[in-house]
N, C-alpha and C. Protein backbone atom coordinates (compact mmCIF):
# COMPACT_ATOMS: atom_id res chain seq x y z
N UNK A 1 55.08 108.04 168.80
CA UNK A 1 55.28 106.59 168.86
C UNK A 1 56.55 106.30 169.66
N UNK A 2 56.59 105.26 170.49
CA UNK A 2 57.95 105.03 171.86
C UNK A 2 58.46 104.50 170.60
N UNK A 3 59.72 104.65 170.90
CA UNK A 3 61.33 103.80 170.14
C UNK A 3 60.78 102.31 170.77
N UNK A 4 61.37 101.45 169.94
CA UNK A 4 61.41 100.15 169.93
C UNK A 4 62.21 99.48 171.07
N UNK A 5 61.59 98.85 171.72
CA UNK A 5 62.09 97.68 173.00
C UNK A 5 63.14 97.08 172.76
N UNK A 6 64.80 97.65 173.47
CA UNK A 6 66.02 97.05 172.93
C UNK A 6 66.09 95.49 173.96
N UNK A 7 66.42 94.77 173.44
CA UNK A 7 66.35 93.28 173.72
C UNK A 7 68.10 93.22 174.57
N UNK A 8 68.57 92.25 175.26
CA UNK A 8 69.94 91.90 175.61
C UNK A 8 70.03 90.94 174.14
N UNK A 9 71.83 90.60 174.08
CA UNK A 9 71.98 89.68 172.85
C UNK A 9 71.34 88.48 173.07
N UNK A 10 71.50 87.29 172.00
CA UNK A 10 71.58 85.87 172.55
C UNK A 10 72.39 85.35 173.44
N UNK A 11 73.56 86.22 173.52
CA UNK A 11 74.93 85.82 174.43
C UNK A 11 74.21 86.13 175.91
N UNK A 12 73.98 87.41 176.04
CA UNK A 12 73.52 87.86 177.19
C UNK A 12 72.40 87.05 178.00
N UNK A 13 71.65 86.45 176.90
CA UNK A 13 70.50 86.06 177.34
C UNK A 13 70.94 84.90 177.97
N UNK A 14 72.18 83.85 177.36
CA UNK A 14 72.47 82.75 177.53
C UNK A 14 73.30 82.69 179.20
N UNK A 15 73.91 83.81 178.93
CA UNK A 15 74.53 84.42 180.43
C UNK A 15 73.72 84.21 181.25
N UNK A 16 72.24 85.30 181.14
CA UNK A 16 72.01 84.97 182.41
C UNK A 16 70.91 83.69 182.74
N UNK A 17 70.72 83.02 182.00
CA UNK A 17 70.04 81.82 182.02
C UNK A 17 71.48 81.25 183.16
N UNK A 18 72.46 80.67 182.47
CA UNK A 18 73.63 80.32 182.86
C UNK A 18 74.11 80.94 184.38
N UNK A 19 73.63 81.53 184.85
CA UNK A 19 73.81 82.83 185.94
C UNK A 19 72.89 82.44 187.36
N UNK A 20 71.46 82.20 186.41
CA UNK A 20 70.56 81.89 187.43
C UNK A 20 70.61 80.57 188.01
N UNK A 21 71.05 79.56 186.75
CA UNK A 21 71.36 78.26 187.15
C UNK A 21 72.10 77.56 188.57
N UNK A 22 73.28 78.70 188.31
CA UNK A 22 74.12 78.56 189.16
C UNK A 22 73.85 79.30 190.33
N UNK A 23 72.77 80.23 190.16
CA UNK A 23 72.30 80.70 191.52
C UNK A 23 71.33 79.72 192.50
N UNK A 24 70.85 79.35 191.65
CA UNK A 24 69.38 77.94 192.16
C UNK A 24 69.73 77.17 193.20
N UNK A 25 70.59 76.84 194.23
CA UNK A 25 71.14 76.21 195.23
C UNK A 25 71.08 77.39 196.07
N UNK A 26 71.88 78.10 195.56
CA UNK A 26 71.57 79.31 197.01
C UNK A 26 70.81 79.99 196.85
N UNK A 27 69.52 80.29 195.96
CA UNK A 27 68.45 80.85 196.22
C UNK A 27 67.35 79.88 196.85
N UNK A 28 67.53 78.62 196.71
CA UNK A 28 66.53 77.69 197.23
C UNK A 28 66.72 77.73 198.94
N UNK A 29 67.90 77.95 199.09
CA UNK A 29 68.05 78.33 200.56
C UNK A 29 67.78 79.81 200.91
N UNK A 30 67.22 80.30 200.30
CA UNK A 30 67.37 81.60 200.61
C UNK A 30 66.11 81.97 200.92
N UNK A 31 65.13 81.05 200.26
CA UNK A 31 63.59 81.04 200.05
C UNK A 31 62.95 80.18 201.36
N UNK A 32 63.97 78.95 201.36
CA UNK A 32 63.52 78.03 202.63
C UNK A 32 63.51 78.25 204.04
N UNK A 33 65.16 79.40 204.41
CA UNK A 33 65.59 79.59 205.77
C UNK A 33 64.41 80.45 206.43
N UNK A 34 63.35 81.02 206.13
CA UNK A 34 61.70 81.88 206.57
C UNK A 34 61.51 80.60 206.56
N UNK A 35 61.00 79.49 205.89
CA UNK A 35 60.03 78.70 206.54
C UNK A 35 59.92 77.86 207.03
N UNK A 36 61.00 77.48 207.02
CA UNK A 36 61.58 75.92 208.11
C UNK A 36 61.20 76.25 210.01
N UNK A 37 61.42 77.39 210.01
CA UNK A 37 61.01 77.56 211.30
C UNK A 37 59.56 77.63 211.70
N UNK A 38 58.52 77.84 210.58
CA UNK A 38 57.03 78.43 211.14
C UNK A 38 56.68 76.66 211.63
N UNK A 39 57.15 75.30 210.70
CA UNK A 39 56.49 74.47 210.79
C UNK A 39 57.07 73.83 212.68
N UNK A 40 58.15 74.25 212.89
CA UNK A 40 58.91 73.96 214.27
C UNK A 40 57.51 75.10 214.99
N UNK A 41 57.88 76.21 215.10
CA UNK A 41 56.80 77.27 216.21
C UNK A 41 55.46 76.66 216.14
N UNK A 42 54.61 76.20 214.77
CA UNK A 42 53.73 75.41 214.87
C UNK A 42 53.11 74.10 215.71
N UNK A 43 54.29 73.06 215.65
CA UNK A 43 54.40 72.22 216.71
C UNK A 43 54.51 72.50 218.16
N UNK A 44 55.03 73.55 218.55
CA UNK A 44 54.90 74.10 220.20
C UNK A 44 53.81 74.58 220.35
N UNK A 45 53.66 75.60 219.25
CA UNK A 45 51.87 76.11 219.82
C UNK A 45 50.73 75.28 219.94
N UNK A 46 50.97 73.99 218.89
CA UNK A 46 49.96 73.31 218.69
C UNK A 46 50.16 72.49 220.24
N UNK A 47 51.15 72.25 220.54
CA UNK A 47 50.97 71.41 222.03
C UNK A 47 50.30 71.97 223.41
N UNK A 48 50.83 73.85 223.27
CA UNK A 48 50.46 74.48 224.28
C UNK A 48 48.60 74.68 224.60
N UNK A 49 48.11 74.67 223.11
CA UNK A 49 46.86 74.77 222.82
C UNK A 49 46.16 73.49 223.46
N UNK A 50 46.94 72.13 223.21
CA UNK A 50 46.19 70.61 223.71
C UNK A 50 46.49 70.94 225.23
N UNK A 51 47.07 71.51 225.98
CA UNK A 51 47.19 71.75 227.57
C UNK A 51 45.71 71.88 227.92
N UNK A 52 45.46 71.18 229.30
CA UNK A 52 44.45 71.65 229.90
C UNK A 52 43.79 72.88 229.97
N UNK A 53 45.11 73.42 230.41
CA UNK A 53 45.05 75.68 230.69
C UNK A 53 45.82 76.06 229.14
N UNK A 54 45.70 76.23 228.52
CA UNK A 54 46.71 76.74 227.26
C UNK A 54 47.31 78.19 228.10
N UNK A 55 48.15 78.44 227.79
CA UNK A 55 48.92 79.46 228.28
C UNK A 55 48.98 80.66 226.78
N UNK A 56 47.58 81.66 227.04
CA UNK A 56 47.71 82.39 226.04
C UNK A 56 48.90 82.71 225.68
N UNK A 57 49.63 83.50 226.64
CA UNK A 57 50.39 84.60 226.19
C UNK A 57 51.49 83.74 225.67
N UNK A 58 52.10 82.80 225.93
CA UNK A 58 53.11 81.91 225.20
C UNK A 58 52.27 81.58 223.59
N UNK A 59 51.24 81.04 223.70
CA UNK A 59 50.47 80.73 222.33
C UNK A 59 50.25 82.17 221.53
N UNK A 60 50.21 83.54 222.06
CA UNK A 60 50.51 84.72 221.09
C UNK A 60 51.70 84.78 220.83
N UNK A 61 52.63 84.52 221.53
CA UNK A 61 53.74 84.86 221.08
C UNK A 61 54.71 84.02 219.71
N UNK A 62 53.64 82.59 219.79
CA UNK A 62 53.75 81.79 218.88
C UNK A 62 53.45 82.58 217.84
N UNK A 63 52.27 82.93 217.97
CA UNK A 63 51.88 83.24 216.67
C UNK A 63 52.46 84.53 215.62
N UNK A 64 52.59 85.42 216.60
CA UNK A 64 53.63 87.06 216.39
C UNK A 64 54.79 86.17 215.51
N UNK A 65 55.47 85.14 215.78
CA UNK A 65 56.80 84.93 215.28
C UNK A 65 55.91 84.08 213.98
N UNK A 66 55.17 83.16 213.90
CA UNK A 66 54.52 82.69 212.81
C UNK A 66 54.66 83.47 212.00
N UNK A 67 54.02 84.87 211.89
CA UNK A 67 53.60 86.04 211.23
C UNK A 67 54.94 86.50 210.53
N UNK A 68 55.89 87.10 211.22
CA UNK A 68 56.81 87.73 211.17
C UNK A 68 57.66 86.69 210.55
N UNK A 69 57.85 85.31 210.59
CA UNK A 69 58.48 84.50 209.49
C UNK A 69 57.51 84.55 208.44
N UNK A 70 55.95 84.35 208.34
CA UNK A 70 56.09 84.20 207.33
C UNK A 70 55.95 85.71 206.20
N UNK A 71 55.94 86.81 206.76
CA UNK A 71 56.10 88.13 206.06
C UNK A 71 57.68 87.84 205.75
N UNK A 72 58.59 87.37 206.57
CA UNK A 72 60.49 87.55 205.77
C UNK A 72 60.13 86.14 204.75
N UNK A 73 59.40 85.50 204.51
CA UNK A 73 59.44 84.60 203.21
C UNK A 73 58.77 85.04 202.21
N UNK A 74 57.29 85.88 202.17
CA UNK A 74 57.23 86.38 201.27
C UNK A 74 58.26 87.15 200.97
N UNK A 75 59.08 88.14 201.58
CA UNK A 75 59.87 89.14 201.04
C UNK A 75 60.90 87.87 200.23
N UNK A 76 61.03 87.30 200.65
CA UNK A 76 62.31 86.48 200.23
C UNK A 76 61.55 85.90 198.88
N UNK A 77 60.66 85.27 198.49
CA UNK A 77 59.94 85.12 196.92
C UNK A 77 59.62 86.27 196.31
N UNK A 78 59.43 87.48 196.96
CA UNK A 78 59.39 88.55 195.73
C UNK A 78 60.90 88.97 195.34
N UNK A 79 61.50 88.80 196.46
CA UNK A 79 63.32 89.38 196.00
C UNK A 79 63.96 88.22 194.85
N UNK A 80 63.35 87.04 195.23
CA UNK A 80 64.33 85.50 193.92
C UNK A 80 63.10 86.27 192.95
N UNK A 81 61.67 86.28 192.90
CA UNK A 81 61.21 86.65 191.03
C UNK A 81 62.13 87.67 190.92
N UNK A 82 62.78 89.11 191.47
CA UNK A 82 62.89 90.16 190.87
C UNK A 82 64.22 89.61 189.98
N UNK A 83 65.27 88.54 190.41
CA UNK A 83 66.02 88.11 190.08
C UNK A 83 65.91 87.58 188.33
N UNK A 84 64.96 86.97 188.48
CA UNK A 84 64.42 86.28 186.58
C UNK A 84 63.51 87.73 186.11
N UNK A 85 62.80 88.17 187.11
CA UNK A 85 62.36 89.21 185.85
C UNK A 85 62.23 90.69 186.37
N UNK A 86 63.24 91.57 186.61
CA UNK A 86 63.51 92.37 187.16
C UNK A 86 63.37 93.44 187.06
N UNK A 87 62.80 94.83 187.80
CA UNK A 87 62.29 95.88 187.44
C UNK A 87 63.65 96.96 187.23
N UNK A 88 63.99 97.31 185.26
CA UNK A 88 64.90 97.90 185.26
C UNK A 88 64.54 99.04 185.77
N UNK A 89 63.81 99.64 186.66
CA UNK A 89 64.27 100.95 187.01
C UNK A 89 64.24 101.14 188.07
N UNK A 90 64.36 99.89 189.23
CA UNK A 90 64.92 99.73 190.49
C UNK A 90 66.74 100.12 191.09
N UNK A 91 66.60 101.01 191.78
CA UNK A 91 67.97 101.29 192.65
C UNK A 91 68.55 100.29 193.43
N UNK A 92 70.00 100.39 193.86
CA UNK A 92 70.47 99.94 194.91
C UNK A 92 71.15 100.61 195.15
N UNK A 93 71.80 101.02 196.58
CA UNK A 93 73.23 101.22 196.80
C UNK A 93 74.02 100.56 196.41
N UNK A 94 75.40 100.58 196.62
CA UNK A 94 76.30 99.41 196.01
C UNK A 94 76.73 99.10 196.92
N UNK A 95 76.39 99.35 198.67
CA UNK A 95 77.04 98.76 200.03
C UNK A 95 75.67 97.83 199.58
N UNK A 96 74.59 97.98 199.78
CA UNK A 96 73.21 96.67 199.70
C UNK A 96 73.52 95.84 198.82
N UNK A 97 73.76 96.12 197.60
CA UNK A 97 74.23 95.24 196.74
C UNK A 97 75.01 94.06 196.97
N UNK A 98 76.02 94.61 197.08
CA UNK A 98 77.33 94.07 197.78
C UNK A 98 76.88 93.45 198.75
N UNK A 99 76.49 93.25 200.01
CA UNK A 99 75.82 92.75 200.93
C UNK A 99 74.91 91.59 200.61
N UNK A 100 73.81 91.99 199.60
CA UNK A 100 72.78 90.81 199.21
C UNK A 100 73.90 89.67 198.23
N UNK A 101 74.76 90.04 197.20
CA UNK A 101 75.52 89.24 196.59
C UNK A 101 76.27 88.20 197.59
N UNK A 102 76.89 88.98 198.39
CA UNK A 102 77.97 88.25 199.50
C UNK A 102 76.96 86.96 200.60
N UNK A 103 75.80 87.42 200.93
CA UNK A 103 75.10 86.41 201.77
C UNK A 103 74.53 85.57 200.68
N UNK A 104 74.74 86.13 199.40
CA UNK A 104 73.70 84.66 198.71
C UNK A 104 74.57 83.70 198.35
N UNK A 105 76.22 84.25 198.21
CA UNK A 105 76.77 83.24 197.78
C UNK A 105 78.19 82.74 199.05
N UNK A 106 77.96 83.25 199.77
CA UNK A 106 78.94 83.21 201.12
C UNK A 106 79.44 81.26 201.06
N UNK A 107 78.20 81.14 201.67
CA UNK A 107 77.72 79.92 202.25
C UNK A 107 78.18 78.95 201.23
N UNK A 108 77.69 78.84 199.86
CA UNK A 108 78.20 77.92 198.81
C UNK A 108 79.75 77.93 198.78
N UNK A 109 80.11 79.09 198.51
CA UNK A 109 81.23 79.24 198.43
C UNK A 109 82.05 78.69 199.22
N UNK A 110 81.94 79.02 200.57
CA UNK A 110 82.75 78.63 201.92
C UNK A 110 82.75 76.47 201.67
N UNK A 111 81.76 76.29 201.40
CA UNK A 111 81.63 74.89 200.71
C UNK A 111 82.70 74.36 199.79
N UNK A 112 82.95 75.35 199.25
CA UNK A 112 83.73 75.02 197.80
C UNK A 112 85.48 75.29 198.09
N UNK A 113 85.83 75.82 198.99
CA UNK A 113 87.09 76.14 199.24
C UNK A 113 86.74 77.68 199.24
N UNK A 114 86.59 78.17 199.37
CA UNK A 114 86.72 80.13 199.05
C UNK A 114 86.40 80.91 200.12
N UNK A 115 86.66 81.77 200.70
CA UNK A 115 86.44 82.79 201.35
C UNK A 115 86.26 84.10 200.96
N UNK A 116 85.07 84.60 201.06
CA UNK A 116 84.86 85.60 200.35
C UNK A 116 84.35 86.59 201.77
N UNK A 117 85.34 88.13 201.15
CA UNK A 117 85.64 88.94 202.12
C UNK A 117 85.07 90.48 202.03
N UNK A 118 83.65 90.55 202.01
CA UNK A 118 83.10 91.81 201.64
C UNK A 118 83.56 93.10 202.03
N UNK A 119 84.48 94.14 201.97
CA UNK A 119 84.87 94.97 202.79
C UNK A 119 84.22 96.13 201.82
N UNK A 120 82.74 96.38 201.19
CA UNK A 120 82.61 97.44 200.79
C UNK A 120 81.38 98.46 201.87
N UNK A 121 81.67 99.41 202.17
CA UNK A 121 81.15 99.95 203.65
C UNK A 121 81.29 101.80 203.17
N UNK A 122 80.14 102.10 202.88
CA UNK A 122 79.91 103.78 203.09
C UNK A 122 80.31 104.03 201.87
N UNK A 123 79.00 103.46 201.03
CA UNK A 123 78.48 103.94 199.87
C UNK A 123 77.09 104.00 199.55
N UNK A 124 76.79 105.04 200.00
CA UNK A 124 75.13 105.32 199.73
C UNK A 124 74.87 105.67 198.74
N UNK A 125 75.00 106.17 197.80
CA UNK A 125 75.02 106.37 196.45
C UNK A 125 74.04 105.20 195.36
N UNK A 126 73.48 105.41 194.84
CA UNK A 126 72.79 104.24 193.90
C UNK A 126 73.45 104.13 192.82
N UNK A 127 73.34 102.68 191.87
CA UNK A 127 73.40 102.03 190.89
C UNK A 127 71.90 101.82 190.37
N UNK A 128 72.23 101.34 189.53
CA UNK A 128 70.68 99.95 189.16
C UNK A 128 71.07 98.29 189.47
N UNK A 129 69.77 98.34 190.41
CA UNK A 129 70.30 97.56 191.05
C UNK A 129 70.62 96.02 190.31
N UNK A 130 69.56 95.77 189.01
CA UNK A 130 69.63 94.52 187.96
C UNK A 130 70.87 94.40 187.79
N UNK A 131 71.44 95.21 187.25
CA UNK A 131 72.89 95.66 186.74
C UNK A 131 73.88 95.38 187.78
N UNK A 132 74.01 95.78 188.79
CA UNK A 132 74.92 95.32 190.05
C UNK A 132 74.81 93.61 190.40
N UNK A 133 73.40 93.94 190.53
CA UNK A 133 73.21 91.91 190.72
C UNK A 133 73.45 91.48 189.81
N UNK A 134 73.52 91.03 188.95
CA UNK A 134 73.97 90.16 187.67
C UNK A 134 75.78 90.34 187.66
N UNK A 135 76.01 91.57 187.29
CA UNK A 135 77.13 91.40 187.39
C UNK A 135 77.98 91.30 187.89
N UNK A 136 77.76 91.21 189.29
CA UNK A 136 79.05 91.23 190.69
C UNK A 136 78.64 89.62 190.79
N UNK A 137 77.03 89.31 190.85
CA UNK A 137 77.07 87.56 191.15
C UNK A 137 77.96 87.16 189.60
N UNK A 138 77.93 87.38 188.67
CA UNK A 138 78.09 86.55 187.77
C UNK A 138 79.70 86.85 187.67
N UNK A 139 80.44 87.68 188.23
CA UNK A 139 82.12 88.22 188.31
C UNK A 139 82.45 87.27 189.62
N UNK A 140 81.74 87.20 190.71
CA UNK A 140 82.00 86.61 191.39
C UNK A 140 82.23 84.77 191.13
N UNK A 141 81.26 84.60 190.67
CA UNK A 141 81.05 83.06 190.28
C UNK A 141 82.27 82.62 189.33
N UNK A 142 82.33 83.49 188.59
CA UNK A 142 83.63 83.17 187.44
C UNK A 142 84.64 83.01 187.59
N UNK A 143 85.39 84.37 188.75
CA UNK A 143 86.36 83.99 189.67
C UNK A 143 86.49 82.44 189.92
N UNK A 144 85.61 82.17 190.97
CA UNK A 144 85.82 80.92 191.66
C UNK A 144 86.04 79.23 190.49
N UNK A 145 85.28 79.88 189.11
CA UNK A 145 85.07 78.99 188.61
C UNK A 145 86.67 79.20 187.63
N UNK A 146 87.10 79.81 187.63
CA UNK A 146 89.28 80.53 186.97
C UNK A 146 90.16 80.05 187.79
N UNK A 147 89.73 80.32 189.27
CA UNK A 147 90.93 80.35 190.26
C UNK A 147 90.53 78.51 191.17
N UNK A 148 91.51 77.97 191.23
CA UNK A 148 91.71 76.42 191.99
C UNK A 148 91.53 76.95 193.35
N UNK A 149 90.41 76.17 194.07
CA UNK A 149 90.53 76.70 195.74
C UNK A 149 91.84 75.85 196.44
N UNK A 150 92.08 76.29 197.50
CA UNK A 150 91.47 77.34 198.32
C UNK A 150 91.73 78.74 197.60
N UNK A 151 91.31 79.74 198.14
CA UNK A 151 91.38 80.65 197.56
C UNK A 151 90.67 81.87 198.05
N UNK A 152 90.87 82.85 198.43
CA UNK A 152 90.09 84.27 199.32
C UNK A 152 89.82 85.29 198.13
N UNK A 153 88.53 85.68 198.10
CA UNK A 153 87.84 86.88 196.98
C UNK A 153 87.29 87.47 198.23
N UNK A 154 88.20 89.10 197.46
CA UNK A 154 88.17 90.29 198.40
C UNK A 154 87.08 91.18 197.36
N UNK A 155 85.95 91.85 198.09
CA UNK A 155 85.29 92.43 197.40
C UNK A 155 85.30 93.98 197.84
N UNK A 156 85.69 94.76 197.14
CA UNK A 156 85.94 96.51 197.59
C UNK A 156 85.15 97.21 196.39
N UNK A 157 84.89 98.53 196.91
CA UNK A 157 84.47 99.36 196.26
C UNK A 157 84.82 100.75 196.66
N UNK A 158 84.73 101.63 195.48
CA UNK A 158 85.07 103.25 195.50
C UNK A 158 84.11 104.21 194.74
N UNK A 159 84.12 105.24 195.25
CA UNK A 159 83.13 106.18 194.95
C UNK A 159 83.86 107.07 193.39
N UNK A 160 83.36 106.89 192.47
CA UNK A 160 84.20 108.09 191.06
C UNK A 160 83.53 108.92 190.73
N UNK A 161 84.02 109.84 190.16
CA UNK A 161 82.98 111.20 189.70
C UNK A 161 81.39 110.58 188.92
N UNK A 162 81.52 109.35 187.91
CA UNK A 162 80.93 109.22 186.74
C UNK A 162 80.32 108.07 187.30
N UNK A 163 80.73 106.99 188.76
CA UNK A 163 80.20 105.94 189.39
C UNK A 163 80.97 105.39 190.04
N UNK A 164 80.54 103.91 190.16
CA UNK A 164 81.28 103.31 191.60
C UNK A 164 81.80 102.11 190.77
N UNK A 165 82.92 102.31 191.39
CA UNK A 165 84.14 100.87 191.03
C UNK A 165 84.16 100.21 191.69
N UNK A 166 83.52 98.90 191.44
CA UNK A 166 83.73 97.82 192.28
C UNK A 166 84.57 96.56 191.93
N UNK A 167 85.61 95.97 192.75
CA UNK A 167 86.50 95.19 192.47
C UNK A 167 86.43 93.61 192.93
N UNK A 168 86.60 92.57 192.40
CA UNK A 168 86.52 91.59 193.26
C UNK A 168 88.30 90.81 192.78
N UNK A 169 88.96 90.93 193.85
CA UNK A 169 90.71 90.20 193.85
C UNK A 169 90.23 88.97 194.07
N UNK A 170 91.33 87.94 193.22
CA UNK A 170 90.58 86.82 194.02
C UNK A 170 92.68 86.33 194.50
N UNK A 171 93.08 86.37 195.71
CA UNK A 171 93.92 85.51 196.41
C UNK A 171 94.32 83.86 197.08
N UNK A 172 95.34 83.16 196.08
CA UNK A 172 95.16 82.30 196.57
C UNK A 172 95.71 82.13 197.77
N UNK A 173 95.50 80.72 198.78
CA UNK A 173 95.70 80.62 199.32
C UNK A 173 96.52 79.56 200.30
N UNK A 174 96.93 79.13 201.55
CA UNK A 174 97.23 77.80 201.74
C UNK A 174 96.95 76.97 202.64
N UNK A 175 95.19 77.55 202.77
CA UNK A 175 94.50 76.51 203.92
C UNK A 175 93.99 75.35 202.91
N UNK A 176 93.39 74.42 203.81
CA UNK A 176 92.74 73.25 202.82
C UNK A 176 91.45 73.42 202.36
N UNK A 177 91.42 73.08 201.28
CA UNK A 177 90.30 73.08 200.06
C UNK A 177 89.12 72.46 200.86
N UNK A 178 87.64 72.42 201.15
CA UNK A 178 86.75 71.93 201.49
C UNK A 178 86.71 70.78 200.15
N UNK A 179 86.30 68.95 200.89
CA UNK A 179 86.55 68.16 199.81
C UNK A 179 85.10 68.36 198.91
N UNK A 180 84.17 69.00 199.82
CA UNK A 180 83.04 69.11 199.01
C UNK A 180 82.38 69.71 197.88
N UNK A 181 81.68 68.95 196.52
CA UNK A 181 81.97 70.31 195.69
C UNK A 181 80.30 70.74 195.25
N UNK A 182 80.17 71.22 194.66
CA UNK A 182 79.24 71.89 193.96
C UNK A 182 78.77 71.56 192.99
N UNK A 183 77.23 71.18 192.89
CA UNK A 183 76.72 70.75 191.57
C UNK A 183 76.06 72.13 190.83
N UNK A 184 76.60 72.30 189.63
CA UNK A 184 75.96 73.48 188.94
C UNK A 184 76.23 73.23 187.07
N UNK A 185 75.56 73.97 186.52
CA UNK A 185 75.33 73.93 185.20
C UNK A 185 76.61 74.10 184.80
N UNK A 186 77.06 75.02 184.61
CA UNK A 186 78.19 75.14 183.62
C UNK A 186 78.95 76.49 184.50
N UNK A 187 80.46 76.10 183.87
CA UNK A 187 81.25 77.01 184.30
C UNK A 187 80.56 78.99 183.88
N UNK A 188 80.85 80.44 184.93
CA UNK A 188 79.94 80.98 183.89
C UNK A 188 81.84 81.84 183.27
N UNK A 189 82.09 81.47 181.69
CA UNK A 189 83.24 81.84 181.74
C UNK A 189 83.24 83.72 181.52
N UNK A 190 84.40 83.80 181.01
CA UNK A 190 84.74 85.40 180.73
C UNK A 190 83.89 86.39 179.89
N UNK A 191 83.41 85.28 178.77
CA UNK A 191 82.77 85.68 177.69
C UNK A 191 81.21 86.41 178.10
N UNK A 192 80.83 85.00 179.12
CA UNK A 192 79.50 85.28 180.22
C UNK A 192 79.54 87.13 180.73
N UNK A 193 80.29 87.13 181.51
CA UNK A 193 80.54 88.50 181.91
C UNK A 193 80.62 89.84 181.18
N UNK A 194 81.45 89.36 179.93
CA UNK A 194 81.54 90.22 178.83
C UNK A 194 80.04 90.73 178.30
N UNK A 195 79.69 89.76 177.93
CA UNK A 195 78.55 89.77 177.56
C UNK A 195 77.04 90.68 178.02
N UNK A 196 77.71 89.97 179.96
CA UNK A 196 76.26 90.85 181.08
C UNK A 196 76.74 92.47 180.80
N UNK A 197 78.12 92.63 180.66
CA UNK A 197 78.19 93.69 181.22
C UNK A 197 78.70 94.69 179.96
N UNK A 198 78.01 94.40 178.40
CA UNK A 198 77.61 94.90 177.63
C UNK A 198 76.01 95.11 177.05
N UNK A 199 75.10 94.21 177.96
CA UNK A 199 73.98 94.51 177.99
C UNK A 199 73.43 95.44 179.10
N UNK A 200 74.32 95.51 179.77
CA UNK A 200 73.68 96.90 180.84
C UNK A 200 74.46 97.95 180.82
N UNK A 201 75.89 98.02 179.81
CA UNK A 201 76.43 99.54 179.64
C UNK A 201 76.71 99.62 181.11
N UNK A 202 77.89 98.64 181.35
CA UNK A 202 79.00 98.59 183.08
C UNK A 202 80.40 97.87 181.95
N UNK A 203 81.25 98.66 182.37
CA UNK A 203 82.49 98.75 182.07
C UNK A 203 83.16 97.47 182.61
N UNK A 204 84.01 96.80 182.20
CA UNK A 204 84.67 95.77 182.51
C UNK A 204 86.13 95.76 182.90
N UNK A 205 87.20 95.32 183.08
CA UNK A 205 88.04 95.04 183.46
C UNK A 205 89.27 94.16 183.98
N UNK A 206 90.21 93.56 183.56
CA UNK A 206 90.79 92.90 183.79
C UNK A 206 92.14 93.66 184.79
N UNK A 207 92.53 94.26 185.66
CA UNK A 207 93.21 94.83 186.58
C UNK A 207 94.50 93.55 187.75
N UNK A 208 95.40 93.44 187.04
CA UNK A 208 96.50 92.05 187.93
C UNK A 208 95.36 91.13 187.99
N UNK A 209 95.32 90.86 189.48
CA UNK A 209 95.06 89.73 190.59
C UNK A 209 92.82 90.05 190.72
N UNK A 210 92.78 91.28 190.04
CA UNK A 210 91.25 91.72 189.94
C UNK A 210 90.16 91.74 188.75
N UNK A 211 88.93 91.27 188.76
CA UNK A 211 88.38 92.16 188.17
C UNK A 211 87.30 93.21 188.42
N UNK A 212 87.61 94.21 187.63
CA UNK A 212 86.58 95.62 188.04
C UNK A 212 85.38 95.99 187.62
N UNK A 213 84.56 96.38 187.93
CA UNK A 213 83.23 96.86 187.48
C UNK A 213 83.19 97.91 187.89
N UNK A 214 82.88 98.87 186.89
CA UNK A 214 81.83 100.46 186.52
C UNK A 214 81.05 100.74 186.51
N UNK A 215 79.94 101.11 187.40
CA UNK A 215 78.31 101.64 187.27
C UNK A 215 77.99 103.04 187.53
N UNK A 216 77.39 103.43 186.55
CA UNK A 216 76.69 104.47 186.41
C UNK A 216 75.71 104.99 187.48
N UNK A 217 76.16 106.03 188.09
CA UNK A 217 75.22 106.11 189.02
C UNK A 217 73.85 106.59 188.77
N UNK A 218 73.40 106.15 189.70
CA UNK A 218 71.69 105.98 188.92
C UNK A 218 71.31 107.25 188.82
N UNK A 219 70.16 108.06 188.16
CA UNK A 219 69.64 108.96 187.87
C UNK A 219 67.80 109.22 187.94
């Protein structure tokens, strides 16, 4: 008989409800930037087609890019479900990781006053990847939501015998604050984090001007 299905807490659960919330602006862009373009390539092909002579090879080439956007939007709706319901026994590196975190929340951020400065580079090594996403977006978000912009979050990482340490500093700064702000659910505070990163068994940290994360390298 299998051992019994361990659940995250209520805390955890509330986390990442609270997590995704605040992701929902930049995943809605994340889902849209594939398809905003097929309905533009659509309108040219559709004109080249009303031509007297249609000009195949311009009207294939329409269509090749049709295709090829709309295959990067499916990828982009299976990558936001894996987000709400996620396959724990999926890998990442922690350079990909790091990478997918930094472009999903770049853009908002840069909105909000922040500059965020990915410098993690030549780590091939795996994590899990649920575990990395949740908790670097949800360390990241918290930052911004602790520290008054302007403000620069430096994101690094290191290779350890037992896993990879990843850090996010957050520096203030003394350019001007973007006046624009951000509509989102709720701040995600300390407790949030505490919480993610006792339901996936990743070490926490409070380090000066940083906080750190511990992952287990995958197996």
């Amino acid at each position: 008989m299998p051992p019994p299905q361990q659940y995250p807490s209520a805390q955890a659960e509330a986390a990442r409800y609270a997590l995704l919330r605040r992701l929902a602006s930049s995943m809605r862009h994340h889902l849209v930037v594939n398809l905003q373009p097929i309905g533009m390539i659509y309108e040219v092909m559709d004109r080249r087609l009303r031509a007297p002579v249609p000009d195949l090879a311009h009207v294939q080439d329409s269509a090749t890019k049709i295709n090829t956007f709309a295959r990067a939007a499916l990828a982009s709706c299976v990558d936001v479900v894996s987000w709400i319901a996620p396959d724990e026994a999926a890998t990442s590196t922690v350079e990909e990781a790091a990478r997918e975190c930094a472009g999903l929340l770049a853009t908002s951020f840069s909105f909000r006053g922040y500059a965020l400065r990915n410098e993690v580079q030549g780590m091939p090594r795996a994590v899990r990847r649920a575990a990395i996403r949740h908790l670097l977006a949800a360390t990241l978000i918290h930052c911004t939501d602790r520290q008054p912009a302007p403000a620069d979050l430096v994101l690094t990482a290191s290779a350890e015998q037992d896993g990879a340490r990843v850090s996010v500093a957050v520096r203030p700064t003394q350019s001007d604050a973007s006046a624009a702000t951000e509509a989102h659910y709720r701040k995600i505070e300390w407790s949030d984090v505490q919480a993610l990163a006792a339901a996936d068994n990743v070490q926490l940290a409070q380090e000066g001007d940083a906080v750190v994360l511990r992952f287990a390298w995958a197996t």
